[in-house]
Protein backbone atom coordinates (compact mmCIF):
# COMPACT_ATOMS: atom_id res chain seq x y z
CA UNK A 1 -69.83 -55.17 70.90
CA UNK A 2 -71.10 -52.69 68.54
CA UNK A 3 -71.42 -48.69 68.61
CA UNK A 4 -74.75 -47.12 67.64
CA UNK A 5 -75.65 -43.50 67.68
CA UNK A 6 -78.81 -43.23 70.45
CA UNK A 7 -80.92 -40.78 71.65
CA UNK A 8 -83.55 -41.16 74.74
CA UNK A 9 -85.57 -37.41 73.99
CA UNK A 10 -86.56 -35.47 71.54
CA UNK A 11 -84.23 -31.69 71.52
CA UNK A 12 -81.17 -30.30 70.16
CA UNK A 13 -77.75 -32.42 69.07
CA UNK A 14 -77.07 -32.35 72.68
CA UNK A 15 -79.33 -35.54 72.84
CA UNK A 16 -77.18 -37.98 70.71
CA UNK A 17 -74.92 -40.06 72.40
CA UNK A 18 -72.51 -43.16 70.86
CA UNK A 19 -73.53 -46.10 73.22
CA UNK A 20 -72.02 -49.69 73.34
CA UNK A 21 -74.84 -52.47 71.49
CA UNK A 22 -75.07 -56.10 70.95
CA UNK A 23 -73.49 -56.57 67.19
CA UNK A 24 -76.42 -57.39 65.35
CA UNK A 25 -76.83 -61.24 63.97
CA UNK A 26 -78.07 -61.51 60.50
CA UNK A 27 -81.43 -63.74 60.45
CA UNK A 28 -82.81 -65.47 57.59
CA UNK A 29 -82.36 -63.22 54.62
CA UNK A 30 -80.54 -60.73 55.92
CA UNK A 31 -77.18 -59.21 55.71
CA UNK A 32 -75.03 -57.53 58.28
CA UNK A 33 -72.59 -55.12 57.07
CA UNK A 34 -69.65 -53.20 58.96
CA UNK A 35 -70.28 -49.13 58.25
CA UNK A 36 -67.53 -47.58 56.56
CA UNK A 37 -69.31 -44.82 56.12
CA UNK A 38 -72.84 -43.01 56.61
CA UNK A 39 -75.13 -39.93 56.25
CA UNK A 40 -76.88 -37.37 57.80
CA UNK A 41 -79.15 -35.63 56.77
CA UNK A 42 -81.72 -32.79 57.69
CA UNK A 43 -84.91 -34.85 58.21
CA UNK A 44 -83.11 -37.10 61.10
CA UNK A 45 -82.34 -33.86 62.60
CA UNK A 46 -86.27 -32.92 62.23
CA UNK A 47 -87.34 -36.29 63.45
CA UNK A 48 -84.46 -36.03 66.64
CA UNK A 49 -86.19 -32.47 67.40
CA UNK A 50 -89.57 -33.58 67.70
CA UNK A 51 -91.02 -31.53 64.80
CA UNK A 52 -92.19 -34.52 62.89
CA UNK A 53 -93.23 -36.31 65.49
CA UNK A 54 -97.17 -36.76 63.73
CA UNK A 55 -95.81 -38.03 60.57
CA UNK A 56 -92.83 -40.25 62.31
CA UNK A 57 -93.51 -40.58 66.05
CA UNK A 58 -90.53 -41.98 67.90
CA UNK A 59 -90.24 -44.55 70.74
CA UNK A 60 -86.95 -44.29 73.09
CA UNK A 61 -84.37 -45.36 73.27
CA UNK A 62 -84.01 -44.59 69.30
CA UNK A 63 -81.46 -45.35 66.46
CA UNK A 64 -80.26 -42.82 63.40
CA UNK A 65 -79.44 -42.72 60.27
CA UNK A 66 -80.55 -44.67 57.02
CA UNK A 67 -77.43 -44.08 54.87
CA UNK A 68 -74.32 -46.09 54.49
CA UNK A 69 -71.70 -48.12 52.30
CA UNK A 70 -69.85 -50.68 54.33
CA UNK A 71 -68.33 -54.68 53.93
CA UNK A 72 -70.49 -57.54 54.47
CA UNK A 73 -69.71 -58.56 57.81
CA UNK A 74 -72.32 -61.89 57.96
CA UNK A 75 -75.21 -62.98 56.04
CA UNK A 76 -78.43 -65.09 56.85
CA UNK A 77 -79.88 -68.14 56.24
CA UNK A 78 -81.78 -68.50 52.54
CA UNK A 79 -79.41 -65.23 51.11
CA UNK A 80 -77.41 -66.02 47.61
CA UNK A 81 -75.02 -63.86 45.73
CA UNK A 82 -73.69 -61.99 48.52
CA UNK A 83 -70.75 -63.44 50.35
CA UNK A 84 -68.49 -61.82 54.07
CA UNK A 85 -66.28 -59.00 52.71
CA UNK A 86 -68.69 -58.19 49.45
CA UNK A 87 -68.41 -54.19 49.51
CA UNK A 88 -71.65 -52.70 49.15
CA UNK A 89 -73.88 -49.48 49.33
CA UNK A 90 -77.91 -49.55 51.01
CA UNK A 91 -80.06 -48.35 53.06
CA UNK A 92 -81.72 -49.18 56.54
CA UNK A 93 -85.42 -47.83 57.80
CA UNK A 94 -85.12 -48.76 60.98
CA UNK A 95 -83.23 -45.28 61.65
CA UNK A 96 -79.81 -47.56 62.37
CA UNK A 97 -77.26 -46.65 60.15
CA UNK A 98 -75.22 -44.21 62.48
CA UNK A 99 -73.15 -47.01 63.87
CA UNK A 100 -70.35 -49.51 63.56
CA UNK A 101 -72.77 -52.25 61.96
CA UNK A 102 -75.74 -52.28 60.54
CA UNK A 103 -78.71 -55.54 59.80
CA UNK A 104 -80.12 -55.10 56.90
CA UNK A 105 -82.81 -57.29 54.43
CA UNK A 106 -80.71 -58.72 51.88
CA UNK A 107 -82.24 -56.72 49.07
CA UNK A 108 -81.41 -53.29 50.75
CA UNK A 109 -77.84 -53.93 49.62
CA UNK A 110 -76.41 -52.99 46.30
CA UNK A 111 -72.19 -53.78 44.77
CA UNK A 112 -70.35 -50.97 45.43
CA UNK A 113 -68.60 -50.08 42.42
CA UNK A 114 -65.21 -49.68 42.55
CA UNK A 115 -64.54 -46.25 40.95
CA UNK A 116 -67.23 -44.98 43.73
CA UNK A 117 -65.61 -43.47 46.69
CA UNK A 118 -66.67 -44.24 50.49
CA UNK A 119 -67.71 -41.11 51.49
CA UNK A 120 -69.95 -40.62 48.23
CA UNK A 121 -71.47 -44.27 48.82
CA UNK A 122 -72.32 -43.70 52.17
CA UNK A 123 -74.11 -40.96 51.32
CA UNK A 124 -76.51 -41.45 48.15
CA UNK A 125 -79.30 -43.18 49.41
CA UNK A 126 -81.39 -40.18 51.04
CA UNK A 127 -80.00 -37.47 48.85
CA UNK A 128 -79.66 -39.48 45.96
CA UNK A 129 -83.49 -41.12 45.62
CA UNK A 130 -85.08 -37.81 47.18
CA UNK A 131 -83.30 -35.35 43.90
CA UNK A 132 -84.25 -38.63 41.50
CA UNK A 133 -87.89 -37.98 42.84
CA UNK A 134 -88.25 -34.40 42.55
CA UNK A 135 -86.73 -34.45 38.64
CA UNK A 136 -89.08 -37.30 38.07
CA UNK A 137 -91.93 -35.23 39.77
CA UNK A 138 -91.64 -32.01 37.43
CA UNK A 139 -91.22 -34.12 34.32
CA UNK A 140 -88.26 -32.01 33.24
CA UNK A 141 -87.21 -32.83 29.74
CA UNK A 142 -85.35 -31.58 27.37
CA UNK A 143 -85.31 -28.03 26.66
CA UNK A 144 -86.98 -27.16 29.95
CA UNK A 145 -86.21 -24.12 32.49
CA UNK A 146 -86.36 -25.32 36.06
CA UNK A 147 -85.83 -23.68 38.94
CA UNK A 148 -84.09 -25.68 41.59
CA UNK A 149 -83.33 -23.89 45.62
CA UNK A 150 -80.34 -25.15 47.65
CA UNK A 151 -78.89 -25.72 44.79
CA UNK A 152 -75.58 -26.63 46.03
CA UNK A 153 -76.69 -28.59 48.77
CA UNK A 154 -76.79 -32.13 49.81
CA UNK A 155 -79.89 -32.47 48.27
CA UNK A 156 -80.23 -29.73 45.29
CA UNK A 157 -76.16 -30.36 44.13
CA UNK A 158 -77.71 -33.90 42.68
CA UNK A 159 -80.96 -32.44 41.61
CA UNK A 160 -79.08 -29.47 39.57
CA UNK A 161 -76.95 -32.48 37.54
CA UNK A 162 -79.95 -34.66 37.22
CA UNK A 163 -82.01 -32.21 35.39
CA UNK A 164 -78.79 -30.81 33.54
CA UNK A 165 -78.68 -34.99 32.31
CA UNK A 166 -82.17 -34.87 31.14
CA UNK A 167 -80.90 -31.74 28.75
CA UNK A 168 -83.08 -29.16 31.20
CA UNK A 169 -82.21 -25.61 31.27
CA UNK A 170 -81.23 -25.26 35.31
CA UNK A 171 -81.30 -22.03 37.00
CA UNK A 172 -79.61 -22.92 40.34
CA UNK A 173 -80.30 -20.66 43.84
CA UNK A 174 -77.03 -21.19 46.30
CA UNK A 175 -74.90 -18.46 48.08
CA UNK A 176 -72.22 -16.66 46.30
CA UNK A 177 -69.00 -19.08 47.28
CA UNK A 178 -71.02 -22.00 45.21
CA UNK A 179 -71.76 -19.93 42.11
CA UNK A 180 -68.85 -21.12 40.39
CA UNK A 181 -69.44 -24.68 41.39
CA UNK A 182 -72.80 -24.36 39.76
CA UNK A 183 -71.76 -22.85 36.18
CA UNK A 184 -69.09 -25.89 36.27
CA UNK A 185 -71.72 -28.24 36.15
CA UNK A 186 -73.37 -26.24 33.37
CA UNK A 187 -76.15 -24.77 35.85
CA UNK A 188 -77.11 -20.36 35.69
CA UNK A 189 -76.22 -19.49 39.41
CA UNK A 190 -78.56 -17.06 41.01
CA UNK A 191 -77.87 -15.56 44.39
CA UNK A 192 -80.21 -15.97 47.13
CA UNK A 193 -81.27 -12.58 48.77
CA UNK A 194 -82.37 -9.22 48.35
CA UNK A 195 -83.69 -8.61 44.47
CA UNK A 196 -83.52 -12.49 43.42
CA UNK A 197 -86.90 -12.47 41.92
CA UNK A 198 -85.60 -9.79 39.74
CA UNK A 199 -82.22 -11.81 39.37
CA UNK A 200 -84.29 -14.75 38.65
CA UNK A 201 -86.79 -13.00 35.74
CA UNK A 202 -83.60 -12.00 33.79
CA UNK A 203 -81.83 -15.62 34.01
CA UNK A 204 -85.05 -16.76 32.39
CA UNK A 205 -86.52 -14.01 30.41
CA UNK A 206 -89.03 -16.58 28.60
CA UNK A 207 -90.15 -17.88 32.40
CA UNK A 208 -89.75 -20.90 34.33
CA UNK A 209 -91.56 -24.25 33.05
CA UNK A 210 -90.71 -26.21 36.13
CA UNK A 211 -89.27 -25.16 39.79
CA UNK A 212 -87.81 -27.51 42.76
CA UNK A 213 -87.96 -26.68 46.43
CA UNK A 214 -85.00 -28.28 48.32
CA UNK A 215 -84.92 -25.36 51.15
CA UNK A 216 -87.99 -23.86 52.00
CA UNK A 217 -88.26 -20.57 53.40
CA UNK A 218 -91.10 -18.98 50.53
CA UNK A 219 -89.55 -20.61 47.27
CA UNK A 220 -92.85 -22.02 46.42
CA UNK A 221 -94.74 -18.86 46.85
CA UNK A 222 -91.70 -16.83 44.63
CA UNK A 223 -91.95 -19.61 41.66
CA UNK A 224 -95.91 -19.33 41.97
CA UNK A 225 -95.61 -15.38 41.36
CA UNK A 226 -92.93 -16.16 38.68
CA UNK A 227 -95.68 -18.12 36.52
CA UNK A 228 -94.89 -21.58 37.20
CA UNK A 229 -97.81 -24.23 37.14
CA UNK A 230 -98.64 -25.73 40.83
CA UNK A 231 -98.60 -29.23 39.39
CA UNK A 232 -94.37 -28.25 38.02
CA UNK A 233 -93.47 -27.26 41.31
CA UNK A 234 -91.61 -29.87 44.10
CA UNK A 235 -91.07 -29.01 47.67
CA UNK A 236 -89.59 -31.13 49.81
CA UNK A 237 -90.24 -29.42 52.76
CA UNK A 238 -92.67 -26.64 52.77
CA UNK A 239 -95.68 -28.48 53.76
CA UNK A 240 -97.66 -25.68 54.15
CA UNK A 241 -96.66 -24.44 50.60
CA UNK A 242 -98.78 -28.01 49.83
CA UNK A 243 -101.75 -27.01 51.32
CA UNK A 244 -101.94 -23.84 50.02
CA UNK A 245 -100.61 -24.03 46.03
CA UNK A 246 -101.34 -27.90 45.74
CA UNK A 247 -97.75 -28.32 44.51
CA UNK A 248 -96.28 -31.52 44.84
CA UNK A 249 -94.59 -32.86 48.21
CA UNK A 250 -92.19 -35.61 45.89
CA UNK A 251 -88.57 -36.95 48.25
CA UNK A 252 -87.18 -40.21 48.92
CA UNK A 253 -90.14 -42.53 49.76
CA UNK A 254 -91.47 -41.99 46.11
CA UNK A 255 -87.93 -43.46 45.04
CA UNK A 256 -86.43 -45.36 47.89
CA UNK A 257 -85.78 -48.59 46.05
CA UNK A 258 -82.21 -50.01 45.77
CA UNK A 259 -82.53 -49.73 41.87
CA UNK A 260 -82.52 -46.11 42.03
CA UNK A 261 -79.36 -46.17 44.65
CA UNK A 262 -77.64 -48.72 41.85
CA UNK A 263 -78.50 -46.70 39.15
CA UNK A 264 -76.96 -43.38 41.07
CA UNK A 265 -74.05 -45.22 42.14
CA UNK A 266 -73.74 -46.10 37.75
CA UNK A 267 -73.65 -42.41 37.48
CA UNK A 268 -71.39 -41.54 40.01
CA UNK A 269 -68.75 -44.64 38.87
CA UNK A 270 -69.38 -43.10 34.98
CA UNK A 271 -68.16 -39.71 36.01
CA UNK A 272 -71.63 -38.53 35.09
CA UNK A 273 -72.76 -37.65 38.55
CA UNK A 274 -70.69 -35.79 41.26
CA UNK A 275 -72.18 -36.27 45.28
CA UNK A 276 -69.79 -33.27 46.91
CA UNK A 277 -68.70 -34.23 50.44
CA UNK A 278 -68.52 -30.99 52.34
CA UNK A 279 -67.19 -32.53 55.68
CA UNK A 280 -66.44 -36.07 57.50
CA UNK A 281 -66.62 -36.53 60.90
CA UNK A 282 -65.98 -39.75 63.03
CA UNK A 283 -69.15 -41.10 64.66
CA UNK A 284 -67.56 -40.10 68.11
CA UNK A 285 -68.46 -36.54 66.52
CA UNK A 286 -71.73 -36.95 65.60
CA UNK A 287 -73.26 -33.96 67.64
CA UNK A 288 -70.75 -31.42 65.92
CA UNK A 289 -71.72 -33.36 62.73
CA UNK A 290 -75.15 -31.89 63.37
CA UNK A 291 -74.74 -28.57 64.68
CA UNK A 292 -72.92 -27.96 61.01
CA UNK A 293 -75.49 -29.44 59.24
CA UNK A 294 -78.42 -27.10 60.85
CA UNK A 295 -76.72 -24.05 59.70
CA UNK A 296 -77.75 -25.12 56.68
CA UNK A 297 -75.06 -24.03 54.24
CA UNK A 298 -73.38 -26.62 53.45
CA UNK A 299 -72.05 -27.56 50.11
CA UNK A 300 -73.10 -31.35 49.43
CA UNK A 301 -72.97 -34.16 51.80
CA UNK A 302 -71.55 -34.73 55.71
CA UNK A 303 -70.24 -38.20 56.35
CA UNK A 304 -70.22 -40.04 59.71
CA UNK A 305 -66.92 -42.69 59.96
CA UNK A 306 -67.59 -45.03 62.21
């Protein structure tokens, strides 16, 4: 038997629950892979709570997680080039990957390179593709002053190296105990709070060209007032900022291919791109996994081991 992270209602972390499955048989072209490690992120929390239940309804009993790095523990009929104990990174949409093992299509799977720890592998796909998109979405370039909130988190700690590879001026949002983080990877730290519009017209006396939303909370409205173009800005979550500013709503399914996780997974094995792991948890622990997460200041990525 397996272990799979279930829930049966929509409400807090109180609702997950580790459950005995079936292990999962690999069919024609696909893989199964034992989970050595996988994400969480903030949007499984949203979809667990019922808040995005008109964009991703969910049926009950239901599965977590799309994140995870693992070993190939069988593979299907018609699959070539992968072979049992291959160790790879992917990605599941069938909200799955909080468990023991995982079925996958054969093409959801990428090598894990060597030099690339577990904890990071597990957790690039969401994070990873979703701060590719938003860079992509701005069209940062060289010479460039963008904007990016939550810097430091799981989310805005890729975005601020991505757009620092692309040679873009980055002017990084994040509490004070992550400022120093920040300026090591080359970024201006602002502090969140009280006067940071003023904090942020001095860190960019010439203006912003470009701004990225990872957190919410009014950062579209600020970079609006600061001068930046709608069609510059990112959010990837302030819907409502959308429908009022017409900025751009840019995450993971506008880069959710496994090209993008093997070309973040290059980065990361280069030394080019670091994926912080704030905390691990086993998958026994995925509720307190959670309630960390949803404070929301957390510096990079929380890892389930199952």
């Amino acid at each position: 038997m397996a272990q799979a992270v279930r829930f049966d209602e929509y409400g807090g972390s109180e609702v997950l629950r580790v459950v005995e499955i079936p292990e999962p048989q690999a069919g024609p072209g696909e893989v199964v892979v034992r989970v050595v490690a996988t994400g969480i992120n903030p949007g499984e929390a949203a979809i667990r709570s019922g808040l995005l239940h008109e964009q991703w309804p969910t049926e009950f009993p239901s599965g977590q997680g799309s994140d995870f790095a693992g070993r190939i523990a069988a593979v299907g009929e018609g699959v070539s080039g992968i072979v049992e104990g291959d160790e790879v990174i992917g990605f599941t949409n069938e909200r799955s990957a909080h468990a023991t093992h995982v079925r996958v299509p054969a093409d959801q799977v990428t090598p894990k390179p060597a030099a690339v720890p577990w904890d990071v592998a597990g957790a690039l796909f969401v994070a990873g593709t979703t701060a590719f998109a938003t860079v992509r979405a701005v069209e940062a370039e060289k010479g460039d002053v963008v904007g990016v909130s939550g810097a430091a988190g799981g989310v805005g700690s890729i975005v601020v190296q991505l757009l620092r590879e692309r040679g873009a001026v980055v002017i990084g949002i994040a509490g004070p105990a992550n400022q120093d983080w920040l300026r090591e990877k080359g970024v201006i730290p602002v502090v969140y709070g009280d006067g940071m519009v003023e904090r942020l017209r001095d860190a960019a006396p010439g203006g912003m060209d470009a701004f990225i939303d990872t957190y919410g909370s009014g950062y579209v409205e600020q970079a609006i007032a600061l001068g930046v173009k709608p069609e510059r800005i990112d959010t990837i979550i302030d819907i409502e900022a959308v429908r009022r500013f017409g900025v751009k709503f840019e995450g993971n399914a506008a880069a959710d291919t496994i090209d993008v996780v093997a070309e973040l997974a290059d980065l990361v094995a280069a030394g080019t791109l670091e994926i912080p792991i704030a905390a691990t948890y086993p998958l026994s622990e995925v509720r307190a996994a959670y309630q960390e997460l949803e404070r929301r200041h957390t510096h990079g990525k929380i890892v389930l081991h199952p």
